[in-house]
Protein backbone atom coordinates (compact mmCIF):
# COMPACT_ATOMS: atom_id res chain seq x y z
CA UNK A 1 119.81 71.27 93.63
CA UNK A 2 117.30 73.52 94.08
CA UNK A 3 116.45 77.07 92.35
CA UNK A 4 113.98 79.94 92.82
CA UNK A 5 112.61 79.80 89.23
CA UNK A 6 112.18 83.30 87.58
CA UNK A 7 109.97 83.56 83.93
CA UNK A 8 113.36 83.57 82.17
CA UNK A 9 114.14 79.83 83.19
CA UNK A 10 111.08 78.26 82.92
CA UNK A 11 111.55 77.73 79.04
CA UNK A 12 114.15 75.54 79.75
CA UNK A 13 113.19 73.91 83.14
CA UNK A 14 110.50 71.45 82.00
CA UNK A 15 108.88 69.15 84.26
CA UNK A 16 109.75 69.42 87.96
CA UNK A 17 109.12 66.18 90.28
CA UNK A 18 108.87 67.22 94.35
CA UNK A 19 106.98 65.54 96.98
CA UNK A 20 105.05 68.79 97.19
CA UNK A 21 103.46 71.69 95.11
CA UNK A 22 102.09 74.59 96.70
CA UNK A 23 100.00 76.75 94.93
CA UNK A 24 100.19 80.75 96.30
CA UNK A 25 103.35 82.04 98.52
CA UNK A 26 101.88 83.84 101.17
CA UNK A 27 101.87 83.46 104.54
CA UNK A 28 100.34 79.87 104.40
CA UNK A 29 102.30 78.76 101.55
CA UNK A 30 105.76 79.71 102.71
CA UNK A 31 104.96 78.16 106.01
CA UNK A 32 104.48 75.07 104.77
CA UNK A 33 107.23 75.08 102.25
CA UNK A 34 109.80 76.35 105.12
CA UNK A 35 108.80 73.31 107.04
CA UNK A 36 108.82 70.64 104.49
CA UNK A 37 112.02 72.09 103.14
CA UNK A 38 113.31 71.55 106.47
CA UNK A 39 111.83 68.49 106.88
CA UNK A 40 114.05 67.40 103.75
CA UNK A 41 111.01 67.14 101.69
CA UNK A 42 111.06 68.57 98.15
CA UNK A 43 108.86 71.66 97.05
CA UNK A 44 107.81 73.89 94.78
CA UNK A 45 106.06 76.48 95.00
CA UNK A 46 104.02 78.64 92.43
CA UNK A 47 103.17 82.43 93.02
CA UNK A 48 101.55 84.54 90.47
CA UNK A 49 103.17 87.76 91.31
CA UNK A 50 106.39 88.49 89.60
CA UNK A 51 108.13 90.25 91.97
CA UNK A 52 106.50 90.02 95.42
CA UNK A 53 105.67 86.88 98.00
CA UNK A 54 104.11 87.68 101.15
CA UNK A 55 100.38 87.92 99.55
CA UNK A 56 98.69 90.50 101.51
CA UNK A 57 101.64 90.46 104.11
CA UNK A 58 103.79 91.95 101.47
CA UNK A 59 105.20 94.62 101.85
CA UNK A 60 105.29 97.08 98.61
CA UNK A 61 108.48 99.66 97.89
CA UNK A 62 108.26 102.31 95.83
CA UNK A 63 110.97 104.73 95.27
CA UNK A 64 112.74 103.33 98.72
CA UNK A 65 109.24 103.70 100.46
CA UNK A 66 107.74 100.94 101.83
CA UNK A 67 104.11 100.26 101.70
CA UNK A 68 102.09 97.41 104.73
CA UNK A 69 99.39 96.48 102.68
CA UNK A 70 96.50 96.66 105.49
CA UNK A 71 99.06 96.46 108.38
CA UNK A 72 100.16 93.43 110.41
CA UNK A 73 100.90 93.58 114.02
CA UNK A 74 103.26 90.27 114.77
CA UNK A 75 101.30 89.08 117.66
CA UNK A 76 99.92 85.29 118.54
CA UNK A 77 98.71 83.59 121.22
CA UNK A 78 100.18 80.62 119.53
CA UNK A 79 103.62 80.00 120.97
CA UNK A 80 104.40 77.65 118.26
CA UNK A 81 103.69 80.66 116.08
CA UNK A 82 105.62 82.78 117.90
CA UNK A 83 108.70 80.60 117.34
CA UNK A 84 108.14 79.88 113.86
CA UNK A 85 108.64 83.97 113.72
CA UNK A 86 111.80 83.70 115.62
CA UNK A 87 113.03 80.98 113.69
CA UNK A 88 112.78 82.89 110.33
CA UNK A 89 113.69 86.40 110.86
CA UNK A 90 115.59 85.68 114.60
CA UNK A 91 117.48 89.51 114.29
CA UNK A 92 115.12 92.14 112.59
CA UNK A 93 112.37 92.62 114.74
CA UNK A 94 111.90 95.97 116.64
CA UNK A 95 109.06 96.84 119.20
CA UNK A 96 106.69 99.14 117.80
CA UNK A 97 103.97 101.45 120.48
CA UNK A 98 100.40 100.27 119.59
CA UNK A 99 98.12 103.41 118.68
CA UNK A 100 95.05 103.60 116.50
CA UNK A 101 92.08 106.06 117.21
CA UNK A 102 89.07 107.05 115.18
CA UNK A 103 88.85 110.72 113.45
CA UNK A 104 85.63 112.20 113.14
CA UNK A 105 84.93 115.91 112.22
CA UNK A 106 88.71 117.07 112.79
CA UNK A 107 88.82 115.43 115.92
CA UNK A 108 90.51 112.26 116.97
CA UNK A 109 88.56 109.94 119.59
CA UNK A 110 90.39 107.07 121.22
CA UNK A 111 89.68 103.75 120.83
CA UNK A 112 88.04 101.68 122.30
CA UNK A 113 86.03 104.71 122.72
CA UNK A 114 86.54 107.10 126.16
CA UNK A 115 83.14 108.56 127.33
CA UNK A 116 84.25 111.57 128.83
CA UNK A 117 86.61 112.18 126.09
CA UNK A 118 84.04 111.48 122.60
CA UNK A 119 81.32 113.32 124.49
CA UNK A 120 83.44 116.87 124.82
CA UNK A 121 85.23 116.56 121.41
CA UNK A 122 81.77 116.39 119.99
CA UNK A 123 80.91 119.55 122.38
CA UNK A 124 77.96 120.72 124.22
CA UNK A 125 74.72 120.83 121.92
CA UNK A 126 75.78 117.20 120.09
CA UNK A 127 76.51 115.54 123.50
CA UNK A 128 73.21 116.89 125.08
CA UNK A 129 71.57 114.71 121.60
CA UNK A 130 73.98 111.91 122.40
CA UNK A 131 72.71 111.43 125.77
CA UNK A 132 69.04 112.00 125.38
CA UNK A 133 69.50 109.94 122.52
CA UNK A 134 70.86 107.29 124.72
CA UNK A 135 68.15 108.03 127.29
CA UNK A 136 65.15 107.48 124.77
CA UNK A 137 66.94 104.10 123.71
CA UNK A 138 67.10 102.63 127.17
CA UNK A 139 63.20 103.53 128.27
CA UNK A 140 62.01 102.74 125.26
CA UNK A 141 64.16 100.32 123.20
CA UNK A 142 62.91 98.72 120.30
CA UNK A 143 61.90 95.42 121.39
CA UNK A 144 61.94 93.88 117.08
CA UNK A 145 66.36 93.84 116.98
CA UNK A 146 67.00 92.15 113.46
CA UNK A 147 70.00 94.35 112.00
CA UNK A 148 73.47 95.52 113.16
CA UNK A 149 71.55 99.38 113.33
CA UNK A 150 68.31 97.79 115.33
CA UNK A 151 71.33 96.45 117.80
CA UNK A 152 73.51 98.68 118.14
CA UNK A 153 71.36 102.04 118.56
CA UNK A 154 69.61 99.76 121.24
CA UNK A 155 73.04 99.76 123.03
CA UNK A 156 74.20 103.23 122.48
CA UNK A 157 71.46 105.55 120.72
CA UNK A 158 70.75 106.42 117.45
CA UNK A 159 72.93 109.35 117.52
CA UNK A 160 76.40 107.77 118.70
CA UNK A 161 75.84 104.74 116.25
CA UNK A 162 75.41 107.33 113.74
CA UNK A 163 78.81 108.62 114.50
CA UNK A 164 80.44 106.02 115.45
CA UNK A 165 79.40 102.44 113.68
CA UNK A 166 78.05 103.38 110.61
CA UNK A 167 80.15 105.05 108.14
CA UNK A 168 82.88 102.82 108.90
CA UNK A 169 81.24 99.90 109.07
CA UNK A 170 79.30 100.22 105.59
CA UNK A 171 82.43 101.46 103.85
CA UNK A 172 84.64 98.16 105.08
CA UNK A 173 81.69 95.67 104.21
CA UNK A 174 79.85 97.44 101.53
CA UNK A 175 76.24 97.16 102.47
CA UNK A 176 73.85 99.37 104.67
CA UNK A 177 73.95 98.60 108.38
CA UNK A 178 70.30 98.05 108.20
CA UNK A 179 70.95 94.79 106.10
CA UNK A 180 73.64 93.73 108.27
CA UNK A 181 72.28 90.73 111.08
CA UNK A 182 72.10 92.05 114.84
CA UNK A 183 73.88 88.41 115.71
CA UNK A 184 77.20 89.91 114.60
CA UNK A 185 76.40 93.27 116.05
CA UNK A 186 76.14 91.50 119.53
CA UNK A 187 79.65 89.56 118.35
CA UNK A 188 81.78 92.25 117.56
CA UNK A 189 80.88 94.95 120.14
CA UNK A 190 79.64 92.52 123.16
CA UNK A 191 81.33 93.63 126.42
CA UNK A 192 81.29 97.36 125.25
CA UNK A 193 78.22 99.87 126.76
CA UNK A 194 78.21 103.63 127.14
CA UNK A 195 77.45 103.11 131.02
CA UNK A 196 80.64 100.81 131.62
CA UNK A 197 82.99 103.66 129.44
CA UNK A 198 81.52 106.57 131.80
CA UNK A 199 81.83 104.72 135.00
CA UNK A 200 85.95 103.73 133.55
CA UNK A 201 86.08 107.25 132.72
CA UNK A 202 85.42 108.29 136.17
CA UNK A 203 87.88 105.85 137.53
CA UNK A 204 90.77 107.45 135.43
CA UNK A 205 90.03 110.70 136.26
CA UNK A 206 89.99 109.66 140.41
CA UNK A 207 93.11 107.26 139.84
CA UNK A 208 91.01 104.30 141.41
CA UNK A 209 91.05 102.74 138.10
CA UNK A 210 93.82 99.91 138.90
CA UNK A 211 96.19 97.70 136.49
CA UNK A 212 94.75 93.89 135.65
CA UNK A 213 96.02 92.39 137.90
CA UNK A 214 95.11 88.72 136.78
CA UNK A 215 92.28 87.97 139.12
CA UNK A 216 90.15 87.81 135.68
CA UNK A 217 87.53 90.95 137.68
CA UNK A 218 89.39 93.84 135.23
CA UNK A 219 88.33 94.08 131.61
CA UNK A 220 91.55 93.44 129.71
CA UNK A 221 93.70 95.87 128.65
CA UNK A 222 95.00 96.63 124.90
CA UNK A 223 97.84 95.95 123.70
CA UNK A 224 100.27 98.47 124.35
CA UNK A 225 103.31 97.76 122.08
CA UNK A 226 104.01 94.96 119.44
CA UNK A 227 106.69 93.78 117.29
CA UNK A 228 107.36 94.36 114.04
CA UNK A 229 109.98 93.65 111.35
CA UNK A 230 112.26 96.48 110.69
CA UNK A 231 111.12 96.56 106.91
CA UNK A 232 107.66 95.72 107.31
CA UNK A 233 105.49 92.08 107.18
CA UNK A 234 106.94 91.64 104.10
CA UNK A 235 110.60 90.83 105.22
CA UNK A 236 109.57 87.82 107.04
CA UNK A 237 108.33 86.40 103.59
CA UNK A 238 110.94 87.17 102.06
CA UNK A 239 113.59 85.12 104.73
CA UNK A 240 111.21 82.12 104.29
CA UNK A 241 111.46 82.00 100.52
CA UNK A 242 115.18 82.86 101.28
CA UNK A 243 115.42 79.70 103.45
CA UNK A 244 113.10 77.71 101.15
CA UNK A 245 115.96 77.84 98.28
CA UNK A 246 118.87 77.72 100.63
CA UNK A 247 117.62 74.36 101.71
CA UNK A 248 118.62 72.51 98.72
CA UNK A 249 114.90 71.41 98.51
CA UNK A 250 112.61 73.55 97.40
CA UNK A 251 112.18 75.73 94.39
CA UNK A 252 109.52 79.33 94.32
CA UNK A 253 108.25 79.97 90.74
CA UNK A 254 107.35 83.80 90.51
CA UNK A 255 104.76 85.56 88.03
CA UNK A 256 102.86 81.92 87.23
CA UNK A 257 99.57 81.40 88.00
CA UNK A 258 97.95 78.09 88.48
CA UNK A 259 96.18 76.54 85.75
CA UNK A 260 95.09 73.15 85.82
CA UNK A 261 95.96 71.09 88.96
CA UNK A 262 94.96 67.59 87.67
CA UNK A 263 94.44 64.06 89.26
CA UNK A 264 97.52 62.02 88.07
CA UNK A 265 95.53 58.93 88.56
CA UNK A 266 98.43 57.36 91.58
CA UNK A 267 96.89 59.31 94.16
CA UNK A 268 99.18 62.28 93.36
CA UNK A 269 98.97 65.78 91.07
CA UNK A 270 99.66 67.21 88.04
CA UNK A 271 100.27 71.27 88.04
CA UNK A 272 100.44 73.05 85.40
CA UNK A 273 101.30 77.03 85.98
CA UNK A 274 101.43 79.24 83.07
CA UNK A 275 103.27 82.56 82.97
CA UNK A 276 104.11 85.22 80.41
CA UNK A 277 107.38 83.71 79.81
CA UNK A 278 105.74 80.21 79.57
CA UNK A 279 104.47 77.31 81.25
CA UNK A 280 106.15 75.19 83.78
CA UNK A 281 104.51 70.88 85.30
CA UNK A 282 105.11 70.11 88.63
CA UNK A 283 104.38 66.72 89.50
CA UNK A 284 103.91 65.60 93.18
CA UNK A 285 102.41 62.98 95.87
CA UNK A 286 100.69 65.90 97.78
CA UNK A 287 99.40 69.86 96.66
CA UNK A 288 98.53 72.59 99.13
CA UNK A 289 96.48 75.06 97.95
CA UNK A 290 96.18 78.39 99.74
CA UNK A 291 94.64 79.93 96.11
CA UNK A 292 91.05 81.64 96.61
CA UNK A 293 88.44 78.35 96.85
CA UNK A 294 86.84 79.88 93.89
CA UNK A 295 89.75 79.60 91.51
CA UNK A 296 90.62 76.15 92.69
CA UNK A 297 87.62 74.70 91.73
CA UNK A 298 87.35 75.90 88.58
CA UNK A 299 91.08 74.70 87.70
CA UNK A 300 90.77 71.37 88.77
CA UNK A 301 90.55 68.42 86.86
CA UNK A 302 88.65 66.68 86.45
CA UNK A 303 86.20 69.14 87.68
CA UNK A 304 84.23 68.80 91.41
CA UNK A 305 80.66 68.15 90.92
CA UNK A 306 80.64 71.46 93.57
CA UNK A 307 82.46 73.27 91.15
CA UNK A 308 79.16 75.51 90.59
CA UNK A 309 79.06 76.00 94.55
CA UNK A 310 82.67 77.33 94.75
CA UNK A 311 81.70 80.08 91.46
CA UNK A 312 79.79 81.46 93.65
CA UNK A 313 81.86 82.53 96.50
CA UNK A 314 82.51 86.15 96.38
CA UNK A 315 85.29 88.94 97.87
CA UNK A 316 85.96 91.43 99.30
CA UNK A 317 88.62 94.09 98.05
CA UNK A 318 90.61 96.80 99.09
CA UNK A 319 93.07 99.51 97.65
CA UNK A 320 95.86 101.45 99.17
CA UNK A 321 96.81 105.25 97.80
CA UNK A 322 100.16 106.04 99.02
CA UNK A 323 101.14 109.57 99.58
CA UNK A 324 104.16 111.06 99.81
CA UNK A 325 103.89 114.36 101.80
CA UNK A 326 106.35 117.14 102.59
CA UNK A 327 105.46 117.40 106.31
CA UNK A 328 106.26 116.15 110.04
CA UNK A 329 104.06 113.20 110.76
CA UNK A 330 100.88 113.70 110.22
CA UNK A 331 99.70 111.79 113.43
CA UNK A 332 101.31 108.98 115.79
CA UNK A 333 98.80 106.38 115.03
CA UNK A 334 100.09 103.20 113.48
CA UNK A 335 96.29 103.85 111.90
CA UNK A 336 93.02 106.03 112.09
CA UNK A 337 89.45 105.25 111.59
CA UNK A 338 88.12 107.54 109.39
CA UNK A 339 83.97 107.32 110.65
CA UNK A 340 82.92 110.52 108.20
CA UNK A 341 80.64 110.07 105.27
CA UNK A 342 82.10 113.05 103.64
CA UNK A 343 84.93 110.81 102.19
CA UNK A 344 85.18 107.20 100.61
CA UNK A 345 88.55 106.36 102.61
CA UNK A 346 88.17 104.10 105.67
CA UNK A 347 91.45 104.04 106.99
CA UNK A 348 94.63 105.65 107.39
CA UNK A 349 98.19 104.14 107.77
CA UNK A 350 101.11 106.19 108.67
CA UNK A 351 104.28 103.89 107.65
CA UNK A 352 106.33 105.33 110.02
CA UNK A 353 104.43 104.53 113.02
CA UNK A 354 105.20 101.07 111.66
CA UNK A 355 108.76 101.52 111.82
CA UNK A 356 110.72 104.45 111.08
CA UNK A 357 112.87 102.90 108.46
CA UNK A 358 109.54 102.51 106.10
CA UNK A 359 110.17 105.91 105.18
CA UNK A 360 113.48 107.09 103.64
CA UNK A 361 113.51 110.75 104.28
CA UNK A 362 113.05 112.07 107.78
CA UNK A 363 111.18 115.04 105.93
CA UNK A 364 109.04 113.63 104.68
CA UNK A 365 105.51 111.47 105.71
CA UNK A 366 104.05 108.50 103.59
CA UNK A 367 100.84 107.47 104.52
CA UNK A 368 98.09 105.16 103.19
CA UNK A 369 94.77 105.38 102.63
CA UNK A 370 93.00 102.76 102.24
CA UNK A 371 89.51 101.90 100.36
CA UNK A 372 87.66 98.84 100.56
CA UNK A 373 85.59 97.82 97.06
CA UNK A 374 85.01 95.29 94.94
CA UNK A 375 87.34 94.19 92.51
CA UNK A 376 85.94 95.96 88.53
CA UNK A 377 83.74 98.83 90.42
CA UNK A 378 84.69 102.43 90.20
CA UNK A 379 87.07 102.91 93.05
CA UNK A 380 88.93 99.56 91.36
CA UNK A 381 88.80 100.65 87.57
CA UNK A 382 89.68 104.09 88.72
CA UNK A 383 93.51 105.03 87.11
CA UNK A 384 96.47 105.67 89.71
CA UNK A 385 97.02 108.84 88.64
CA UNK A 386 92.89 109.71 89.94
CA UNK A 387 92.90 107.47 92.33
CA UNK A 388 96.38 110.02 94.04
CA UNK A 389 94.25 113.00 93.36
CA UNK A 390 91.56 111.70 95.09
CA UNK A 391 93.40 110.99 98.03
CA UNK A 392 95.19 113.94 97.94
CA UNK A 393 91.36 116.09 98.10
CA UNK A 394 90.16 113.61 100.33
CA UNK A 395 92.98 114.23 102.65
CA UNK A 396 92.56 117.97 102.04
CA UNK A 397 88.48 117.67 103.18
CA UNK A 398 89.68 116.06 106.14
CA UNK A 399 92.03 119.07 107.18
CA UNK A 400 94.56 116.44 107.31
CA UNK A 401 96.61 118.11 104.60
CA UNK A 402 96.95 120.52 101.82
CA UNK A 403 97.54 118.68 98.36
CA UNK A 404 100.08 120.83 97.99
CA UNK A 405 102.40 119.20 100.16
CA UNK A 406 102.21 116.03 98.47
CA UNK A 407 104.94 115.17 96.64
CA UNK A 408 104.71 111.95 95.40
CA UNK A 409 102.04 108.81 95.18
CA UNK A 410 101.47 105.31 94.53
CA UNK A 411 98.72 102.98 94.13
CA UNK A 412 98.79 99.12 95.69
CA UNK A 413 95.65 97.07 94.75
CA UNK A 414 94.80 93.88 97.00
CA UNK A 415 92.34 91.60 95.22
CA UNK A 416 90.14 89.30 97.36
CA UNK A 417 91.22 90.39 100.58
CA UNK A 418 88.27 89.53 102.53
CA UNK A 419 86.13 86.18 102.08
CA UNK A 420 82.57 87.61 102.09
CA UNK A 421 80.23 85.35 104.44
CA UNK A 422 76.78 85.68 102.28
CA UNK A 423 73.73 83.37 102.79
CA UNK A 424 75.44 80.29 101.01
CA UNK A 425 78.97 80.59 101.75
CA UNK A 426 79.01 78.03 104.08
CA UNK A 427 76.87 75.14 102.55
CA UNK A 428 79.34 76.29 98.90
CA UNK A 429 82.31 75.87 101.46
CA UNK A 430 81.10 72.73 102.94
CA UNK A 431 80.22 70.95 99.78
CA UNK A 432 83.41 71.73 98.28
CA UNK A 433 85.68 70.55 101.86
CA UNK A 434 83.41 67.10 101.69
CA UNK A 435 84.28 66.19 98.01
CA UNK A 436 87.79 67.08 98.07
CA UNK A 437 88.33 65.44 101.33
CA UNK A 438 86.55 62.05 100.08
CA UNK A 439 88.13 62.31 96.88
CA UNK A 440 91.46 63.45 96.97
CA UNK A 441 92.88 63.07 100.74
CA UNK A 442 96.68 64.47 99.09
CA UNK A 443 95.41 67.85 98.53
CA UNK A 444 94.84 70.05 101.55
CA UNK A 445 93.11 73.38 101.52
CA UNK A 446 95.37 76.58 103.84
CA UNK A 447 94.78 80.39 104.73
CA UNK A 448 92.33 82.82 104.45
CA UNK A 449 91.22 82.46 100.64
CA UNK A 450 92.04 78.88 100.33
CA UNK A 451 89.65 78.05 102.98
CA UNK A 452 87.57 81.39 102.22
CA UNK A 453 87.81 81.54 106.03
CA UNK A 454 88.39 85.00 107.66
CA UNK A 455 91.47 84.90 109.70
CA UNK A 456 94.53 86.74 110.43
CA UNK A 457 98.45 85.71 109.56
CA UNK A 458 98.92 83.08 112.74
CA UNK A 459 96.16 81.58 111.81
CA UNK A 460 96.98 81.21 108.38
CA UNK A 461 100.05 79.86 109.22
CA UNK A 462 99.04 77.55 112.21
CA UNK A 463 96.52 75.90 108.79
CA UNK A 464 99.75 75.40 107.29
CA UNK A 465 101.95 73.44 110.22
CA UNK A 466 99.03 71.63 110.75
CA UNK A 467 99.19 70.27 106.91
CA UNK A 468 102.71 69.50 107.39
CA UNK A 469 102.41 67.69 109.95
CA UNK A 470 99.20 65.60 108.21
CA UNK A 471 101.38 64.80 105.29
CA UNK A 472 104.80 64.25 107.24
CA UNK A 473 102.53 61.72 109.51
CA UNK A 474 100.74 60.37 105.87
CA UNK A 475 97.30 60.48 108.22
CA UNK A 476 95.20 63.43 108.54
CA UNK A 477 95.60 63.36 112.43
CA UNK A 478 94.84 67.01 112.85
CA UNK A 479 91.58 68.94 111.73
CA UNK A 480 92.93 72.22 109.93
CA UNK A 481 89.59 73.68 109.69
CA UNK A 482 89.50 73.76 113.61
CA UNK A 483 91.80 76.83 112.93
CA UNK A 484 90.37 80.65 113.32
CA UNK A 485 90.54 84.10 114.20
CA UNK A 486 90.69 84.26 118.08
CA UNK A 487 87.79 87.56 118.54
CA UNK A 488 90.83 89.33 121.08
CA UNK A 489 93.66 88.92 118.46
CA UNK A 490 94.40 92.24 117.81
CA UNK A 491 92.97 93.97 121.11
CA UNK A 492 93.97 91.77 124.46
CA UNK A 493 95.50 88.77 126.07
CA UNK A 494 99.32 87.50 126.11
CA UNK A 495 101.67 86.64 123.26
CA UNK A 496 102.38 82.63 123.04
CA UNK A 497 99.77 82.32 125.96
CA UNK A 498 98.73 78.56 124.70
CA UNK A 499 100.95 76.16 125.01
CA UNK A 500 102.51 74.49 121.08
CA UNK A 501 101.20 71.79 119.75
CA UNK A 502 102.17 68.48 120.93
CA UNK A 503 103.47 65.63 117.93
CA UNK A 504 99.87 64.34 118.03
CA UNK A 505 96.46 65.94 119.03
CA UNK A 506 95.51 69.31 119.90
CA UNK A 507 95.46 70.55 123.51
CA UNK A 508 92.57 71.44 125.22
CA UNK A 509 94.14 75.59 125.60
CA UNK A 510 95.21 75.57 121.28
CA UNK A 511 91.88 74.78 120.52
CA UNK A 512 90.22 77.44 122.82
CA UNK A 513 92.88 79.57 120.96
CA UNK A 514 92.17 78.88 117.53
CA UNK A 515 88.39 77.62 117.63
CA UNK A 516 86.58 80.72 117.85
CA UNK A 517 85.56 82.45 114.69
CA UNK A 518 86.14 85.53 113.82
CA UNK A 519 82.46 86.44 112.91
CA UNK A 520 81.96 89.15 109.63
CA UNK A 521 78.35 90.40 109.16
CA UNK A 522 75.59 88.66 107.10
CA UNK A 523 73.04 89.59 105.90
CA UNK A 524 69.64 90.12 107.23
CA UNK A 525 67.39 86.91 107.77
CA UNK A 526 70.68 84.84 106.50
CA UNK A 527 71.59 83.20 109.52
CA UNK A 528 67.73 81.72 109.60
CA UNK A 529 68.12 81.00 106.47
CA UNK A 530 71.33 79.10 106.45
C-alpha cells in the first residue's frame, strides 16, 4: 500500500523497492509518476521541499494569500496536454482575460506595442526624437549588426530600443544588451517593425482592420483569455500527487534531497535521499531525473567522465516580494513590464488578475514583484524584511503606491529558474546526454533543469509522457529531447491545435509543435564560437 512519506516516517520506512524513482516533483515529475501510477507501475518520488510540489508551478500561501511564482497561463497546443490537464483537475478551472502591458515613466503602453498609442504617451518633444531617431536608422543603418542593441536600434532607432528593449531585457538576463548576439535579437522580435504597428494603428482607428479570418494573410492575434486553476498552478500539482498516493502505487517523499543515485550493477538504481529527519533508499529498474543537470552529475555514482562539463552549467534566478496593500487593484494586468532603469524590479504580478480567489480580502491587493538575479548576489542574500522595504520604495518611485498602504509582505525565492545558454552549454549538455544515454539507457533526463533546456510547463510535461511511454514500451521509441518551447506559446495560435501522440512515433504536426526552440540570448561571438 502506498504512502506519501513525510520526514517523520522515514526513520522507520527503510528501503523502498518500485519500478520507478523520480527525483524532483514538479511539473515533469508528477507527470510521469501520475502516469506510471496509473499504468499500475510502482513509484516514488523524492522532492526536496518540505511542504510544496509544483517546483516553480507552485503556488505559495501566506496568511490565506496565494502567491504564482512567475505566472502560468494553462495553454498548449498539445492536445494530449490539454487532456492530461483535464484529467487531473477536471472541475477547478476558471477562464481568466489575458492582459499584460509595459509601464514606463507612469504610463502604461500595450503590448505588443501600439504605434499611435507609445508615441503620444511619450508626448510631443520624445516622439519627434523617436521618429527622427527611426529616420536616421533606416538611411543610414549600421551595416556591422553583431549584438541584440546593433539589431534592434537598426529596426526601431536608438531611442525606442532605449525605452523599450533595454532595461528589461538586461534586468531578466543580467548582461548588457551590447553583449547579447543580434541572432536572438532577430528570434525574439522577428515579424515586429515600427512601420507594420503604424500602418495597424491606422487600420484600428478607420475600422478596416478585420478579424483573422484563417486565410493565414492576418498576423495572428493574442490570446485573449486563458484558463486557470481557481487556486493558482499550484493546485494542479497538488491533485497529481493527490492521485499519485490514491493509486495504491506510488509514494512522494517531501523535504529530501537527492544524494547519491548509484548504478546497482543489474541495469537498475540505487537512491539515496537524505533529509533533516533522515535518510530514506529507493531501489528501482528505471530513475527519472527532472533535478538541475548540474546536480545530477555530481551525485551520481560512479561519477560521468562529463561530470566536469555538467559543473559548469550555470542559472538563472529570480525572487518574488509579495505585498499586501490596502487599496482597489492596482491595475487589471495579469502582469506589467516594468522597462525603467530607475528600479531593479522587472515585473509585476497582480494575483487577482489571476483569479480572484488568490486574494482573501476584497480590500485588499497582493501583488508581486519580481527580480531576476543570481542565486548568493545582493538582491539573493538580501533579508525579507529589506527585500519588502525595497519593494515597498520601489513601488512608491513608480507612483504605483504609497508604502503606507502596505500592510503586509512576503518573500518567495526560486533558485535556478532559468537554464543560462553560455558559449559551452550545449557541447556540456551534449557530452553529458551521450554518456548517460550509452551508459545507462534506465535513466532518462525531463523538464526544464533536468535537461537545462528552456521550456515552459507543456513542454515539461510532454518530456515526461514521452519517458513513460519509453519505459512502459522498454525501447526508447521516442526522442524526448525533440521536445521545446514552441516561439508563439504564450502570444498566438489555438489550444490542442496538434493532434496527440499516436502509441508509436511522432506526427509530422507534434513535432512542428514541439521542435522549435525557444531561443535565450548568448553572448557575443558565442554562436561562432560554438
Amino acid at each position: 500500500m502506498s504512502q506519501s512519506i513525510t520526514p517523520d516516517t522515514v526513520k522507520q520506512s527503510g528501503e523502498i523497492k518500485v519500478d520507478v524513482a523520480i527525483i524532483g516533483a514538479g511539473p515533469a515529475g508528477l507527470t510521469a509518476g501520475y502516469l506510471l501510477t496509473k499504468a499500475g507501475k510502482t513509484v516514488a518520488i523524492i522532492e526536496k521541499d518540505a511542504t510544496y510540489v509544483g517546483g516553480i508551478s507552485r503556488t505559495v500561501e501566506h496568511e490565506g494569500y496565494r502567491f504564482d511564482i512567475g505566472g502560468h497561463r494553462f495553454f498548449s497546443k498539445s492536445q494530449q496536454v490539454v487532456d492530461l490537464w483535464n484529467e487531473i483537475l477536471p472541475d477547478d478551472f476558471i477562464q481568466r482575460p489575458r492582459m499584460s502591458r509595459i509601464y514606463y515613466e507612469g504610463k502604461f503602453y500595450s503590448y505588443p506595442l501600439r504605434a499611435f498609442e507609445a508615441l503620444r504617451n511619450l508626448g510631443l518633444w520624445r516622439s519627434a526624437m523617436c521618429m527622427l531617431s527611426y529616420g536616421k536608422a533606416k538611411a543610414f543603418p549600421n551595416r556591422d549588426i553583431k549584438s541584440f542593441e546593433d539589431w534592434t536600434s537598426n529596426q526601431f532607432g536608438k531611442k525606442l530600443y532605449s525605452i523599450f528593449f533595454k532595461t528589461y531585457t538586461e534586468k531578466v538576463w543580467g548582461m548588457p544588451c551590447n553583449e547579447m548576439s543580434a541572432d536572438w535579437a532577430a528570434q525574439r522580435i522577428k515579424g515586429l517593425s515600427l512601420w507594420s504597428a503604424v500602418v495597424d494603428g491606422l487600420k484600428r482607428s478607420l475600422g478596416l482592420n478585420k478579424l483573422n479570418d484563417g486565410s493565414g494573410t492576418q498576423a495572428k492575434t493574442l490570446l485573449e483569455t486563458f484558463r486557470y486553476p481557481r487556486l493558482g498552478p499550484g493546485m494542479m500539482w497538488e491533485a497529481a500527487r493527490d492521485k499519485i498516493i490514491a493509486s495504491g502505487h506510488g509514494q512522494v517523499i517531501m523535504g529530501h534531497e537527492l544524494k547519491q543515485l548509484a548504478d546497482d550493477g543489474n541495469g537498475g538504481w540505487r537512491m539515496t535521499a537524505s533529509g533533516v529527519e533522515g535518510e530514506v533508499v529507493i531501489n528501482a529498474a528505471h530513475a527519472i531525473s527532472s533535478a538541475p543537470m548540474r546536480q545530477l552529475g555530481a551525485r551520481l555514482h560512479p561519477l560521468p567522465e562529463t561530470t566536469i562539463n555538467a559543473s559548469n552549467l550555470k542559472y538563472r534566478d529570480f525572487l518574488t516580494v509579495a505585498l499586501m496593500i490596502k487599496s482597489e487593484d492596482l491595475f487589471p494586468d495579469n502582469w506589467i513590464y516594468i522597462h525603467d532603469d530607475k528600479v531593479k524590479v522587472g515585473r509585476v504580478q497582480n494575483f487577482r488578475s489571476w483569479s480572484p480567489e488568490m486574494v482573501p480580502d476584497e480590500d485588499v491587493a497582493c501583488v508581486g514583484l519580481e527580480y531576476f538575479c543570481f542565486e548568493g548576489d545582493g538582491l539573493w542574500s538580501m533579508k525579507d524584511e529589506d527585500l519588502v522595504e525595497l519593494a515597498k520604495k520601489e513601488m512608491d518611485i513608480l507612483g504605483l503606491v504609497s508604502p503606507g498602504k502596505v500592510v503586509g509582505g512576503a518573500v518567495v525565492r526560486q533558485e535556478k529558474a532559468y537554464p543560462v545558454y553560455d558559449e559551452d552549454y550545449a557541447a556540456n549538455v551534449d557530452a553529458m546526454r551521450e554518456e548517460l544515454e550509452a551508459k545507462h539507457p534506465t535513466l532518462h533526463l525531463v523538464g526544464r533543469n533536468g535537461m537545462h533546456r528552456y521550456n515552459n510547463q507543456d513542454h515539461a510535461m510532454m518530456t515526461a509522457m514521452l519517458t513513460v511511454e519509453n519505459i512502459l514500451t522498454g525501447t526508447r521509441i521516442y526522442d524526448t529531447w525533440c521536445v521545446n518551447e514552441d516561439a508563439e506559446y504564450h502570444e498566438a495560435g489555438d489550444e490542442g491545435a496538434e493532434a496527440s501522440l499516436p502509441s508509436r512515433g511522432v506526427t509530422a504536426d507534434q513535432a512542428a509543435a514541439l521542435n522549435s526552440l525557444r531561443d535565450v540570448p548568448q553572448r557575443v561571438g558565442d554562436k561562432e564560437a560554438a
